[in-house]
C-alpha atoms as a PDB file:
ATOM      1  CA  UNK A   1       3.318 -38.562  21.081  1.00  0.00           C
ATOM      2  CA  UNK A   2       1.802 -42.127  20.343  1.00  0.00           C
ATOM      3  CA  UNK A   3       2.306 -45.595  21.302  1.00  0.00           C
ATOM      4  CA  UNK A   4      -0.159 -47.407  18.769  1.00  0.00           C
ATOM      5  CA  UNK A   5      -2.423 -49.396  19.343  1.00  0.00           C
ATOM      6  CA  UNK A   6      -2.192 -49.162  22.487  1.00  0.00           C
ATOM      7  CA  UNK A   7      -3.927 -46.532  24.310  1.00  0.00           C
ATOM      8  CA  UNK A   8      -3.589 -46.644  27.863  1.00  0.00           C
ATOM      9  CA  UNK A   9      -0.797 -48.016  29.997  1.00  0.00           C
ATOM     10  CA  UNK A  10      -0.433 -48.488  34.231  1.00  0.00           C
ATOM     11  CA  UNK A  11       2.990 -49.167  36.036  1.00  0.00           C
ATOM     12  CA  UNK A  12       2.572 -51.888  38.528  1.00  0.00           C
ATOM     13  CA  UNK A  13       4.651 -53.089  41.656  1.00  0.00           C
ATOM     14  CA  UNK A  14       4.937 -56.337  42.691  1.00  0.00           C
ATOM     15  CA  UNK A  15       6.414 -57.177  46.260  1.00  0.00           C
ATOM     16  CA  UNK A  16       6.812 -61.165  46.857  1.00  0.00           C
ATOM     17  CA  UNK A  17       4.721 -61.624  50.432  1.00  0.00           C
ATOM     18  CA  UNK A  18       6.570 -65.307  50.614  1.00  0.00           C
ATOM     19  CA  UNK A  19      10.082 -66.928  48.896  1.00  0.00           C
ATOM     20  CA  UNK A  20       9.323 -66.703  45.468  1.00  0.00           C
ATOM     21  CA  UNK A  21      10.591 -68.898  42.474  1.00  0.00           C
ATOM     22  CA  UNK A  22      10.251 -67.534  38.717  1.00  0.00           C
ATOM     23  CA  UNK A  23      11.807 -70.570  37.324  1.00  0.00           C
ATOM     24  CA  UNK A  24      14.256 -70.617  34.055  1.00  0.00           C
ATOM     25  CA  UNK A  25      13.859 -74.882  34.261  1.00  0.00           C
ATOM     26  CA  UNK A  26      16.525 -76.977  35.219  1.00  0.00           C
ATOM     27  CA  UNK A  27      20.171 -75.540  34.282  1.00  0.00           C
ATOM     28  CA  UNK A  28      23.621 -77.322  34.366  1.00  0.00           C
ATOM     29  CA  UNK A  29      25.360 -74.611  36.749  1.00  0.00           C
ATOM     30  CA  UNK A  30      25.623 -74.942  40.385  1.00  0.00           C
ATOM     31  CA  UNK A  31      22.211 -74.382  40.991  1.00  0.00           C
ATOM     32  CA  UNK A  32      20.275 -76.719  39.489  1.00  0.00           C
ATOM     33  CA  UNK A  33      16.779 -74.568  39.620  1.00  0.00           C
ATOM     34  CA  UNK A  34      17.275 -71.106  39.208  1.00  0.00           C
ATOM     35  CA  UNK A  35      15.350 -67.834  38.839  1.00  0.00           C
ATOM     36  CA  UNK A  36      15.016 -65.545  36.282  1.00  0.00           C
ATOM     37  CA  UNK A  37      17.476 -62.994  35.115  1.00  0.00           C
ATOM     38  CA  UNK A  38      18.318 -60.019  33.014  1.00  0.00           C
ATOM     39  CA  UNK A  39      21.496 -59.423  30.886  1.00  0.00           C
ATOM     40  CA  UNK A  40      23.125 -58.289  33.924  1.00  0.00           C
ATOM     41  CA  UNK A  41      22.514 -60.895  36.698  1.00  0.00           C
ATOM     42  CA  UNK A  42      19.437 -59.450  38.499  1.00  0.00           C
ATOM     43  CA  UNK A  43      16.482 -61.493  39.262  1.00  0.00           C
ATOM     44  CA  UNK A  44      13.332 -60.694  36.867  1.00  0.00           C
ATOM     45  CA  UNK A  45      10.056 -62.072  35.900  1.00  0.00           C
ATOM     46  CA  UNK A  46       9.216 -62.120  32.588  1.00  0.00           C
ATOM     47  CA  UNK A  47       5.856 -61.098  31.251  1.00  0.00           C
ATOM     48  CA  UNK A  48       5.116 -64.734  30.227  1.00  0.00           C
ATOM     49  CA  UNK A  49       5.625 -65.698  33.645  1.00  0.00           C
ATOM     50  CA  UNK A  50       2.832 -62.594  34.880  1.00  0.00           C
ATOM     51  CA  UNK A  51       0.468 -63.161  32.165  1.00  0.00           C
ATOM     52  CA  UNK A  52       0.647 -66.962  32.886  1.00  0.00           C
ATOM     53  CA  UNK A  53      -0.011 -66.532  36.478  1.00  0.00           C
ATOM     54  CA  UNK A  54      -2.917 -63.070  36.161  1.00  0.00           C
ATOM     55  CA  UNK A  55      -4.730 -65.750  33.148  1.00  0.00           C
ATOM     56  CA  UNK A  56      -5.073 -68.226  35.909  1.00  0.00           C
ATOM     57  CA  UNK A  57      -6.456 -66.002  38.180  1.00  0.00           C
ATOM     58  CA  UNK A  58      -8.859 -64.662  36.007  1.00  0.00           C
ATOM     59  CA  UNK A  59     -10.241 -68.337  34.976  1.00  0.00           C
ATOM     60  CA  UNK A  60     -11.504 -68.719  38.344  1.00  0.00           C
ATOM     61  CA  UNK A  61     -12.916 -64.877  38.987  1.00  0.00           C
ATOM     62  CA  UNK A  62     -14.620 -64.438  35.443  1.00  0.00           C
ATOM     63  CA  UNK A  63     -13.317 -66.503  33.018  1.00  0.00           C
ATOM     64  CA  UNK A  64     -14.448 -64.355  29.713  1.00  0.00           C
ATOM     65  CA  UNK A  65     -11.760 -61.641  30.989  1.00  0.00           C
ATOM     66  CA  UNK A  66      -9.009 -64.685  29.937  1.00  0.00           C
ATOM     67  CA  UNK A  67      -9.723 -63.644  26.552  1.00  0.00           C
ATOM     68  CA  UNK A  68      -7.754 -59.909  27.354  1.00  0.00           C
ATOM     69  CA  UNK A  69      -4.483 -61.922  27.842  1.00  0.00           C
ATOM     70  CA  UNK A  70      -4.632 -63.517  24.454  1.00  0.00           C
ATOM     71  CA  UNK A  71      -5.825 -67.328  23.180  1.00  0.00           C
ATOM     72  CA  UNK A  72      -5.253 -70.471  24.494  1.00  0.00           C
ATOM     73  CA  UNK A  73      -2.437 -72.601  23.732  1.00  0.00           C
ATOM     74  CA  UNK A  74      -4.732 -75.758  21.681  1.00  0.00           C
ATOM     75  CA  UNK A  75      -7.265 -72.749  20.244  1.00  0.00           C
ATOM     76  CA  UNK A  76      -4.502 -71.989  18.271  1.00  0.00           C
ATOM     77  CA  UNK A  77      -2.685 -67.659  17.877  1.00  0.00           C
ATOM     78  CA  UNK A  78      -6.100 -66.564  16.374  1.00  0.00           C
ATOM     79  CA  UNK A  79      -5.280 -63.100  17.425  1.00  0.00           C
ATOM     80  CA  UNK A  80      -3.272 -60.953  19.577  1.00  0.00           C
ATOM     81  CA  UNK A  81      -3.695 -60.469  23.091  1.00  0.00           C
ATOM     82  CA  UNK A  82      -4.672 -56.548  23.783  1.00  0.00           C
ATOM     83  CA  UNK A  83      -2.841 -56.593  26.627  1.00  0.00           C
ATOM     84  CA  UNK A  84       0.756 -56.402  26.785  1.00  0.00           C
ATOM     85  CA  UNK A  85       2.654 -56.912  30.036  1.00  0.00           C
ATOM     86  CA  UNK A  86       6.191 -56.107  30.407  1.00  0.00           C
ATOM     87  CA  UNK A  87       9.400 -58.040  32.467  1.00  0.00           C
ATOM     88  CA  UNK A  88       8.926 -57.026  35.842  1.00  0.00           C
ATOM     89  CA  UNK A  89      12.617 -55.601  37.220  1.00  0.00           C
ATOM     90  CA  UNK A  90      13.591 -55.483  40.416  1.00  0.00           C
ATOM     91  CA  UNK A  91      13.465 -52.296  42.219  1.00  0.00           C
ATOM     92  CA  UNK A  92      14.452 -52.901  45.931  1.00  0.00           C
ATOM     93  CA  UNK A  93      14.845 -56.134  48.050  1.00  0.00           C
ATOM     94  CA  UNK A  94      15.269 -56.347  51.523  1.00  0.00           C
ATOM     95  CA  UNK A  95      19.136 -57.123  52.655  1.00  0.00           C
ATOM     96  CA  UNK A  96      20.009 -58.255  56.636  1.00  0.00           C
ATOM     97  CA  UNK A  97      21.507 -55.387  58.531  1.00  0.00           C
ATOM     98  CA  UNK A  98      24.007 -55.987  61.534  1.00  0.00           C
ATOM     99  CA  UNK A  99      21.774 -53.522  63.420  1.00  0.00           C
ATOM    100  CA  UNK A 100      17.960 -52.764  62.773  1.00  0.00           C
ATOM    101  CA  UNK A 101      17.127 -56.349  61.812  1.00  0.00           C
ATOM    102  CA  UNK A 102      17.206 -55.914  57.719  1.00  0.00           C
ATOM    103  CA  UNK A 103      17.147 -52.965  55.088  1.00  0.00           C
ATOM    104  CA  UNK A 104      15.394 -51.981  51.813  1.00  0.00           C
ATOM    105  CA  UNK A 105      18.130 -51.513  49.202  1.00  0.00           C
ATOM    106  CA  UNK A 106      18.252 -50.265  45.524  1.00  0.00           C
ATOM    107  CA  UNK A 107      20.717 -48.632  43.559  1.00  0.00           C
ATOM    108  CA  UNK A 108      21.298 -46.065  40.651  1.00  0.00           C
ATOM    109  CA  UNK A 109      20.867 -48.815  38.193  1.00  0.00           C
ATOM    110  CA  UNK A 110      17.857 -49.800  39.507  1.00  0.00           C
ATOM    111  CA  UNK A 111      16.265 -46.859  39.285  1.00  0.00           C
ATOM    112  CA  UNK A 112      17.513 -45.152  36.313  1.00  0.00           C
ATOM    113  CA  UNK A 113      15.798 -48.502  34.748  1.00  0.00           C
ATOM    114  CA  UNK A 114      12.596 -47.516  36.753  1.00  0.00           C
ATOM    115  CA  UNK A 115      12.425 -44.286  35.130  1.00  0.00           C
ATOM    116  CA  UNK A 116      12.601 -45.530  31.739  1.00  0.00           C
ATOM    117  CA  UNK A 117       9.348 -47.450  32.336  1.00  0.00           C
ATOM    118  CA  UNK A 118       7.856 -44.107  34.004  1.00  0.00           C
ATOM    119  CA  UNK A 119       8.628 -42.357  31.253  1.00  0.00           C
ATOM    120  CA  UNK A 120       7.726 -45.050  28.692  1.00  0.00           C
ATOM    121  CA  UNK A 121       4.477 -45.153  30.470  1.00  0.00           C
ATOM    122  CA  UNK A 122       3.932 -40.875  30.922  1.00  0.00           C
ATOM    123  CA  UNK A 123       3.291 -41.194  26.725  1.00  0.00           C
ATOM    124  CA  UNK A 124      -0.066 -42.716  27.773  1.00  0.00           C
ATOM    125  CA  UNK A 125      -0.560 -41.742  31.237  1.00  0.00           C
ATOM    126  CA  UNK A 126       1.165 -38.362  32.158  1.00  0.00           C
ATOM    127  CA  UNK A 127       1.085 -38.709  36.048  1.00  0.00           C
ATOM    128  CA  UNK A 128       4.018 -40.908  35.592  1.00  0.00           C
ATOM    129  CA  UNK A 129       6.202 -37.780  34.485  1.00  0.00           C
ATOM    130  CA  UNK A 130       6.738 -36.147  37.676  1.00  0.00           C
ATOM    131  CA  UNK A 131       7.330 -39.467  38.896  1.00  0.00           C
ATOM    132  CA  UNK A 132      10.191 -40.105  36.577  1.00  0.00           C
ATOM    133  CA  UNK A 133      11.899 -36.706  37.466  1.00  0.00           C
ATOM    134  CA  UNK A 134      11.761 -37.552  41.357  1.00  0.00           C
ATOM    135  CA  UNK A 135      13.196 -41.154  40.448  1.00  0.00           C
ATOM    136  CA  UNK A 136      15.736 -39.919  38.148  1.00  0.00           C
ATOM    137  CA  UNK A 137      17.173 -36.875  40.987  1.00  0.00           C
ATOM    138  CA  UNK A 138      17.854 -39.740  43.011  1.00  0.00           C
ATOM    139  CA  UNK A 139      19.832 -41.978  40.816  1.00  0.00           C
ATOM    140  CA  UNK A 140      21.878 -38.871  39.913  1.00  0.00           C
ATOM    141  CA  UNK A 141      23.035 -38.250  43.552  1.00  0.00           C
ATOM    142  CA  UNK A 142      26.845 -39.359  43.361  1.00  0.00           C
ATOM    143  CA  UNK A 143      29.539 -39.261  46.087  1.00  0.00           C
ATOM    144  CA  UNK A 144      26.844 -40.506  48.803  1.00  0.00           C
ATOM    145  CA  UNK A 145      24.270 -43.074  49.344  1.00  0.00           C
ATOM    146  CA  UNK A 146      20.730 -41.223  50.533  1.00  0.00           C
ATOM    147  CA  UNK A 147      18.081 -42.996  52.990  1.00  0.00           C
ATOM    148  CA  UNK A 148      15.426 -42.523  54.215  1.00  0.00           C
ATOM    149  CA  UNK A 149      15.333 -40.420  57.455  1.00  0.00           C
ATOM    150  CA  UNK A 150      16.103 -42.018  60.507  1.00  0.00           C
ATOM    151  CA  UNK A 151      18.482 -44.623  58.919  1.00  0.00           C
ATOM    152  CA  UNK A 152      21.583 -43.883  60.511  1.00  0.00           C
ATOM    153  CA  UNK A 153      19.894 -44.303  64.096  1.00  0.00           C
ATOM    154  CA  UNK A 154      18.378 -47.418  63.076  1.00  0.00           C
ATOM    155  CA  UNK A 155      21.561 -49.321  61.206  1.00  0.00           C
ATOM    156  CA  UNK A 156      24.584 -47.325  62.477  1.00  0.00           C
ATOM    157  CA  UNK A 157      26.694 -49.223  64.366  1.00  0.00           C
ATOM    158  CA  UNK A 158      28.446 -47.740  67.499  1.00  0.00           C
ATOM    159  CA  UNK A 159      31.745 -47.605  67.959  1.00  0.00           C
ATOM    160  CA  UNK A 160      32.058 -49.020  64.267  1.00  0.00           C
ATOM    161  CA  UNK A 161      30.470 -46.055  62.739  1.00  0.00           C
ATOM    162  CA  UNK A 162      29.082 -47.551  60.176  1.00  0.00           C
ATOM    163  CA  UNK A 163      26.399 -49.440  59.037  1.00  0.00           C
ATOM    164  CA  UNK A 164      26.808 -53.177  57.866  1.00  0.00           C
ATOM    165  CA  UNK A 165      24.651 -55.110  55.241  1.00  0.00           C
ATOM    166  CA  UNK A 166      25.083 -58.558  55.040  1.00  0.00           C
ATOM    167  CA  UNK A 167      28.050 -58.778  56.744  1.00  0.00           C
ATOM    168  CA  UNK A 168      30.224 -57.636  53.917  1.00  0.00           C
ATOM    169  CA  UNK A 169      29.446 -53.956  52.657  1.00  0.00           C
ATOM    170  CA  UNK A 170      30.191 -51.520  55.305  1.00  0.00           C
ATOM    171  CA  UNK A 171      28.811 -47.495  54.265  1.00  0.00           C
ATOM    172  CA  UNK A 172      30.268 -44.813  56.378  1.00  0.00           C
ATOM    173  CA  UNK A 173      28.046 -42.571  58.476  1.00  0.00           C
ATOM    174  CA  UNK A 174      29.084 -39.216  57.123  1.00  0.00           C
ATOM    175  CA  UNK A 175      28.850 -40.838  53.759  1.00  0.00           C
ATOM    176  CA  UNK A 176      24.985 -41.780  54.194  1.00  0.00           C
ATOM    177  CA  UNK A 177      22.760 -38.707  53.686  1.00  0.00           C
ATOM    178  CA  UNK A 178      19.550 -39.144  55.179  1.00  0.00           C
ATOM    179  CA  UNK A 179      16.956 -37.048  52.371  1.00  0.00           C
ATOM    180  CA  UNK A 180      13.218 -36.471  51.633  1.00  0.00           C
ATOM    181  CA  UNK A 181      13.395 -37.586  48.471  1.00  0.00           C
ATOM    182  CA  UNK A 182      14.378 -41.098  49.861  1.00  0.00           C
ATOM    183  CA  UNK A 183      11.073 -41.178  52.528  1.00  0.00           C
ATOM    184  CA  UNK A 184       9.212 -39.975  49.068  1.00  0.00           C
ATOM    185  CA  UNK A 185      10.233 -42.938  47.095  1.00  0.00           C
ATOM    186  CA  UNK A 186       9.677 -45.403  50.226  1.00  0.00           C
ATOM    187  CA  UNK A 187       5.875 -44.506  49.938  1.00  0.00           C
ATOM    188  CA  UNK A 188       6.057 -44.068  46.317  1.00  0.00           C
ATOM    189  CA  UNK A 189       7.083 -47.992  46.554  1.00  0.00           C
ATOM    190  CA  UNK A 190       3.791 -48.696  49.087  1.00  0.00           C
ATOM    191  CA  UNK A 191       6.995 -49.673  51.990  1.00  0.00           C
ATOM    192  CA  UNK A 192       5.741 -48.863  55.408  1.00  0.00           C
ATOM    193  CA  UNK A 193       7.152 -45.972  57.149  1.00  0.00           C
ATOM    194  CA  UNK A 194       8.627 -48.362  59.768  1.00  0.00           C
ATOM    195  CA  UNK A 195      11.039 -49.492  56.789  1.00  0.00           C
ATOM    196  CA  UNK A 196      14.307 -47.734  55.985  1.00  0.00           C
ATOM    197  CA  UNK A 197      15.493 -47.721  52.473  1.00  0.00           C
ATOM    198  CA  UNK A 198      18.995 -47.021  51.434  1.00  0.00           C
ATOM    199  CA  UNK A 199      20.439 -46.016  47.670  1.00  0.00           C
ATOM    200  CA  UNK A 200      24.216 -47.670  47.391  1.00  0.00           C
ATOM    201  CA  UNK A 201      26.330 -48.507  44.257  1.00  0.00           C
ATOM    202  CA  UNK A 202      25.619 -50.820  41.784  1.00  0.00           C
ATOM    203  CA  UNK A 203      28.563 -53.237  42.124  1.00  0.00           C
ATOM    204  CA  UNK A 204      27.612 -53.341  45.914  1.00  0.00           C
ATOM    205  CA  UNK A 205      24.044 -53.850  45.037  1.00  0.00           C
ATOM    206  CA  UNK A 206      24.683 -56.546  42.508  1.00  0.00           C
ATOM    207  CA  UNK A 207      26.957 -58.741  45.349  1.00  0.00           C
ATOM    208  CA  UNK A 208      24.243 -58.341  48.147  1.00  0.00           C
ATOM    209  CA  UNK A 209      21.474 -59.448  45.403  1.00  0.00           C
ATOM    210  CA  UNK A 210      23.368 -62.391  45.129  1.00  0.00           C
ATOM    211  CA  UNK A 211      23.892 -63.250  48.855  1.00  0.00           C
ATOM    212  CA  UNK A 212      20.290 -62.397  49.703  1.00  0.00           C
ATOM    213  CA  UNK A 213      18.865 -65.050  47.022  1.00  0.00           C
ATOM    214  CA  UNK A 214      17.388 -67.548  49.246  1.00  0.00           C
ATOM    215  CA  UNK A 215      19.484 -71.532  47.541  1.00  0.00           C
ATOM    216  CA  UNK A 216      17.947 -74.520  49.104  1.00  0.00           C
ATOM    217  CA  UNK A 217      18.843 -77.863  48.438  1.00  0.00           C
ATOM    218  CA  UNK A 218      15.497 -80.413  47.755  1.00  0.00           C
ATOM    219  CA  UNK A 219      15.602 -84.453  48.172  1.00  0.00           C
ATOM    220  CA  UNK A 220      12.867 -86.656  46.959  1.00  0.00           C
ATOM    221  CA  UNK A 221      12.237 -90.044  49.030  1.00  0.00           C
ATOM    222  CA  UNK A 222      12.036 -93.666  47.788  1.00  0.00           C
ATOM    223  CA  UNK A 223       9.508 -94.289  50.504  1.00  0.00           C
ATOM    224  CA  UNK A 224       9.754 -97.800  51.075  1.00  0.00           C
ATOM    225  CA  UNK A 225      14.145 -97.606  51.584  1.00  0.00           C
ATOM    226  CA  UNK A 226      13.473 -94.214  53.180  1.00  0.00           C
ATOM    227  CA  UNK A 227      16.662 -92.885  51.137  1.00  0.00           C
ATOM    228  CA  UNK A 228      17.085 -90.491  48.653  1.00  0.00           C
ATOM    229  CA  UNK A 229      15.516 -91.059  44.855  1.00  0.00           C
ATOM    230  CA  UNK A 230      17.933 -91.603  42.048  1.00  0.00           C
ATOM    231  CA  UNK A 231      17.941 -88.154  40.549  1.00  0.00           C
ATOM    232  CA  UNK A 232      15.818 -86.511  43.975  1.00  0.00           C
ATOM    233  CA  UNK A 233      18.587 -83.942  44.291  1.00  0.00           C
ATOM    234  CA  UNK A 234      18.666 -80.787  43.487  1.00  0.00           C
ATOM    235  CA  UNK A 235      18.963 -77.389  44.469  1.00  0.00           C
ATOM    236  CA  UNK A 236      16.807 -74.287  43.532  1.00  0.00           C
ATOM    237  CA  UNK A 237      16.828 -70.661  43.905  1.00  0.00           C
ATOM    238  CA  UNK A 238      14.229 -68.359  45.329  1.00  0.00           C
ATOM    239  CA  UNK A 239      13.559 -64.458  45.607  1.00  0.00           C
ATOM    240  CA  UNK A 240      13.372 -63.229  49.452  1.00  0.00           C
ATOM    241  CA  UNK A 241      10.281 -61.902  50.483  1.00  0.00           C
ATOM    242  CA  UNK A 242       9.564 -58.380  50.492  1.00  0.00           C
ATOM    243  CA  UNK A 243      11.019 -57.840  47.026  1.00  0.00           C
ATOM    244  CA  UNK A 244       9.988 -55.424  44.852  1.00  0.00           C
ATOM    245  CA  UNK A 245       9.515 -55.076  41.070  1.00  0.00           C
ATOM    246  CA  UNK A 246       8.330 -52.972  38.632  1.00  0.00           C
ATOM    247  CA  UNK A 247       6.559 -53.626  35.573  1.00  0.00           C
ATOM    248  CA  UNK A 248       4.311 -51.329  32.775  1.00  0.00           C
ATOM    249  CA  UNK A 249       0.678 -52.928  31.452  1.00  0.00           C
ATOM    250  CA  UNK A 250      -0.125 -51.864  28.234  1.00  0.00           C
ATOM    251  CA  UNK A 251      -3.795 -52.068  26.893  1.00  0.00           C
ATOM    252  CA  UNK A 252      -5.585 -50.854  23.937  1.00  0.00           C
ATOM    253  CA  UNK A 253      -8.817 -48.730  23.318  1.00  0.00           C
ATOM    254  CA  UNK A 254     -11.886 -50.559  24.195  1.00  0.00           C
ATOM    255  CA  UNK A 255     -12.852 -50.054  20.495  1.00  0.00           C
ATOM    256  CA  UNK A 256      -9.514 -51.790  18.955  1.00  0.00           C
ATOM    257  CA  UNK A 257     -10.051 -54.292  21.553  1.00  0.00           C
ATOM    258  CA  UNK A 258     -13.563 -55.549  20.825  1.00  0.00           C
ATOM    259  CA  UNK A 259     -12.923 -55.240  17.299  1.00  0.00           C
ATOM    260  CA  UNK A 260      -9.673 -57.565  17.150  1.00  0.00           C
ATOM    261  CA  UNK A 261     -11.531 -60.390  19.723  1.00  0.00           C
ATOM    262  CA  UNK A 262     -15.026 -60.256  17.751  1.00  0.00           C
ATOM    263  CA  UNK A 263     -13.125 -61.668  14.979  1.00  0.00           C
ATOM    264  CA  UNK A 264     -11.810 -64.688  16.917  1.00  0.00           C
ATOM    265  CA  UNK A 265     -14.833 -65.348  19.466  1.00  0.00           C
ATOM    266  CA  UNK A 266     -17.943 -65.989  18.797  1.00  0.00           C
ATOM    267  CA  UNK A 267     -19.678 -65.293  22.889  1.00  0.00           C
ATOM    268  CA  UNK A 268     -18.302 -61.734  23.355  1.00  0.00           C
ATOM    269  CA  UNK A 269     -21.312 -60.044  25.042  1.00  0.00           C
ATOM    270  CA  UNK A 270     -20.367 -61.028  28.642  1.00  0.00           C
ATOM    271  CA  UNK A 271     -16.835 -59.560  27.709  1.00  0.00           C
ATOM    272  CA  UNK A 272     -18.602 -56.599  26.757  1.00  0.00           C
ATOM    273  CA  UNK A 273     -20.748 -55.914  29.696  1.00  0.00           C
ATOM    274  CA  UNK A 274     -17.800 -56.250  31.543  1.00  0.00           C
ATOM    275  CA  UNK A 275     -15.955 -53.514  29.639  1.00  0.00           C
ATOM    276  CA  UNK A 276     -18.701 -50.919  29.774  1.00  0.00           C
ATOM    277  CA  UNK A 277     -17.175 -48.939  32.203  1.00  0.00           C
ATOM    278  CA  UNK A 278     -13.820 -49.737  32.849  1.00  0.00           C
ATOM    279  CA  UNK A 279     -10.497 -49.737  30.859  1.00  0.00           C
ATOM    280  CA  UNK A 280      -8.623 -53.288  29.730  1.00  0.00           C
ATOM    281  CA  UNK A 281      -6.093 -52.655  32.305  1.00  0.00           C
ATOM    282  CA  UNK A 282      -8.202 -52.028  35.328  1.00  0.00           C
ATOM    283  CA  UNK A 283     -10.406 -54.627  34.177  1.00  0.00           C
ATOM    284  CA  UNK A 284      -7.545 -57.391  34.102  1.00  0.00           C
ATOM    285  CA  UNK A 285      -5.896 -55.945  36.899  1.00  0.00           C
ATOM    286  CA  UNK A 286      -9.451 -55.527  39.346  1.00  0.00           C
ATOM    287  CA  UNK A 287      -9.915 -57.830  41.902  1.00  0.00           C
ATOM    288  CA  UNK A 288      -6.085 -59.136  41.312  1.00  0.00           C
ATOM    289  CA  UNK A 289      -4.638 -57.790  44.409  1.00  0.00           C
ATOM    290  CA  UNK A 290      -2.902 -61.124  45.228  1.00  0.00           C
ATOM    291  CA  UNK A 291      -1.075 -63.253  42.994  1.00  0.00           C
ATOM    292  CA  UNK A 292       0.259 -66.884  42.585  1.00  0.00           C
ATOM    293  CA  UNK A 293       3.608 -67.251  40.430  1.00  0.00           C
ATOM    294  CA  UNK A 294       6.272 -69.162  39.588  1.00  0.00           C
ATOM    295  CA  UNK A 295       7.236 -72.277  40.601  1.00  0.00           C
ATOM    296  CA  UNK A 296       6.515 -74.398  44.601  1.00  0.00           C
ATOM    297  CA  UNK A 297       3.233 -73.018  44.748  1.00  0.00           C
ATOM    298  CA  UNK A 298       2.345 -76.105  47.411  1.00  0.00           C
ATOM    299  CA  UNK A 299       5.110 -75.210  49.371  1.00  0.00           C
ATOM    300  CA  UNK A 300       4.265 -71.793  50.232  1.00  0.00           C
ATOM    301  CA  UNK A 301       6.503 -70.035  47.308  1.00  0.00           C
ATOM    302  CA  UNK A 302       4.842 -67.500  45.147  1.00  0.00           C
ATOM    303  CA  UNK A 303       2.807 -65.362  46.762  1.00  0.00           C
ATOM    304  CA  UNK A 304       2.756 -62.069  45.507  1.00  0.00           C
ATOM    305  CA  UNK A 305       0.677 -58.496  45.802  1.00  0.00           C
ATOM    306  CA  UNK A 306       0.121 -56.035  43.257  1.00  0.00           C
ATOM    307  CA  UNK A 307      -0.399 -52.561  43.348  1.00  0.00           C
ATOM    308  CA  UNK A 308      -1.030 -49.947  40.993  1.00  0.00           C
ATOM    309  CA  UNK A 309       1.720 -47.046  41.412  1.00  0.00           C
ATOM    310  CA  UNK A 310       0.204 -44.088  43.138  1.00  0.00           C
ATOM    311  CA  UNK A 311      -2.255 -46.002  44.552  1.00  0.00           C
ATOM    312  CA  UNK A 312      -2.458 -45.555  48.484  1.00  0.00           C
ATOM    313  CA  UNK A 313      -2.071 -48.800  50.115  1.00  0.00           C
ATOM    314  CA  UNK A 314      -4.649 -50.278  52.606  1.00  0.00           C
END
C-alpha cells in the first residue's frame, strides 16, 4: 500500500495543560465565542489552527524549519507545504465525579474514530496496527462500560451503588467492568496511573462533553466611567484541561521535500543541514513538546503538550 507523496506519517496526542480556546470567531448563538467542532458537536482543532500555532513556534527555535509548514501568507502559495497535519479529535476529557474528585471519559465513537487514524497512519508506519486492533476491541465491548482497574473503588458510591459523573449520568456497578485493556489504553494515552478512565455510550458522552465545556462570560471597561464598554460583552467557550486529542502528521521523503522547496527558496542549505539526519516530522515536531494555541493566550488559555504515540512520557 501507498499514500503518495507522502512517505512517513506519526500520530500525535495533544492534552490541553490549561482552559483552552480553538476559536470559530464570533457566532450569533448563545455563546458568542465558541470552540471548534466536528459534524457531530464535539470539540476539535483543526489543522490550520496546529500548523498556525507549531509555525510560530518554530520562528522563534529555527526559523528555516517554517518553511516545512508551507509559505507565508504575503510570499504568496509558491508551493505546497510537505507537511500535512490533520484535525485533532478528541479522545478523552476529564468529567467531575461525585466521588474520586473527576474521571477520564471516552466512548465507542471516540475511539472507533481513533482507530481510523491508526490505521490510516499503519500504511506508513506499521507500529500503529497493533495499536488499532487494541483500540478497536474496546470500542466493540457492548452491554458494559470497561475502566480501568480500580475504578469502582475510586468512583462507586456507597449505598447508591453507582458511580455519578457530573451529576447527571449514573453507571451501575455490576454494569462497569474493570479490564486490562482499559489500564493499556490509559498509558497508551500518556494518563498517569493515578487516573481512572472509563468507556460509556456515546449519547452519554456527547451530554457530559457539553456540561464539562468550561462558558465564561467577558466584560471590557470604559475606564474612566468604570462601567461596561458598549459592545464589552460577551461570552466564550473553552476546552477543560486535561483533554485529549488525537491527530496524524503526514510528511514526505526528504528527497520530494527538498526538491519541491528548492524551487520556491532560494537559502535552503541551513534547511538542509537540518534535515541530514532526521525525518520532516521529527524535525517539525523536535523540540515542540509544549504548545501555544488558540485564542486568550495572555490569559493563561492555550497551553498545550504534545507527544508522539508510543512514546514513554517523562
Amino acid at each position: 500500500m501507498s499514500f503518495e507523496p507522502y512517505k512517513s506519517a506519526k500520530v500525535v496526542l495533544i492534552r490541553s495543560l490549561s482552559d483552552l480556546h480553538p476559536g470559530t470567531g464570533r457566532g450569533g448563538e448563545v455563546v458568542d465565542l465558541a470552540v471548534q467542532r466536528d459534524g457531530v458537536g464535539f470539540p476539535v482543532i483543526y489543522g490550520s489552527s496546529i500548523k498556525g500555532s507549531m509555525k510560530t513556534a518554530l520562528y522563534h527555535r529555527n526559523k528555516s524549519l517554517t518553511s516545512l509548514l508551507g509559505p507565508e501568507p504575503e510570499s504568496g502559495e509558491k508551493y505546497s507545504s510537505p507537511v500535512a497535519v490533520m484535525t485533532a479529535y478528541i479522545l478523552s476529557f476529564p468529567v467531575r465525579s461525585l466521588k474520586g474528585i473527576c474521571t477520564n471519559v471516552t466512548s465507542p465513537f471516540l475511539l472507533r474514530r481513533f482507530a481510523g487514524y491508526l490505521h490510516m497512519a499503519s500504511v506508513l508506519n506499521a507500529r500503529y496496527g497493533e495499536m488499532e486492533r487494541d483500540v478497536r476491541g474496546i470500542a466493540e465491548i457492548s452491554g458494559r462500560f470497561p475502566a480501568t482497574t480500580g475504578f469502582k473503588n475510586k468512583h462507586v458510591v456507597e449505598g447508591l451503588e453507582k458511580a455519578s459523573l457530573c451529576e447527571e449520568v449514573f453507571i451501575d456497578r455490576d454494569l462497569i467492568e474493570e479490564r486490562s485493556e482499559m489500564d493499556k489504553l490509559r498509558d497508551l494515552l500518556g494518563l498517569d496511573k493515578s487516573e481512572s478512565l472509563i468507556s460509556i455510550d456515546d449519547d452519554r458522552a456527547k451530554s457530559l462533553v457539553e456540561r464539562s465545556l468550561m462558558r465564561v462570560t467577558r466584560i471590557r471597561i470604559e475606564r474612566d466611567r468604570k462601567t461596561v464598554a458598549e459592545g464589552g460583552l460577551w461570552t466564550e467557550e473553552a476546552v477543560p484541561s486535561g483533554t485529549i486529542f488525537a491527530t496524524v502528521f503526514l510528511g514526505y521523503g526528504k528527497e520530494k521535500c527538498m526538491e519541491v522547496l528548492k524551487k520556491s527558496i532560494k537559502e535552503i542549505g541551513e534547511l538542509e543541514r537540518h534535515l541530514e539526519n532526521k525525518e520532516l516530522i521529527d524535525a517539525v515536531l523536535e523540540g515542540a513538546k509544549y504548545l501555544i494555541m488558540g485564542g486568550d493566550e495572555t490569559v493563561g488559555r492555550g497551553i498545550v503538550e504534545l507527544r508522539k504515540l508510543g512514546e514513554v512520557k517523562q
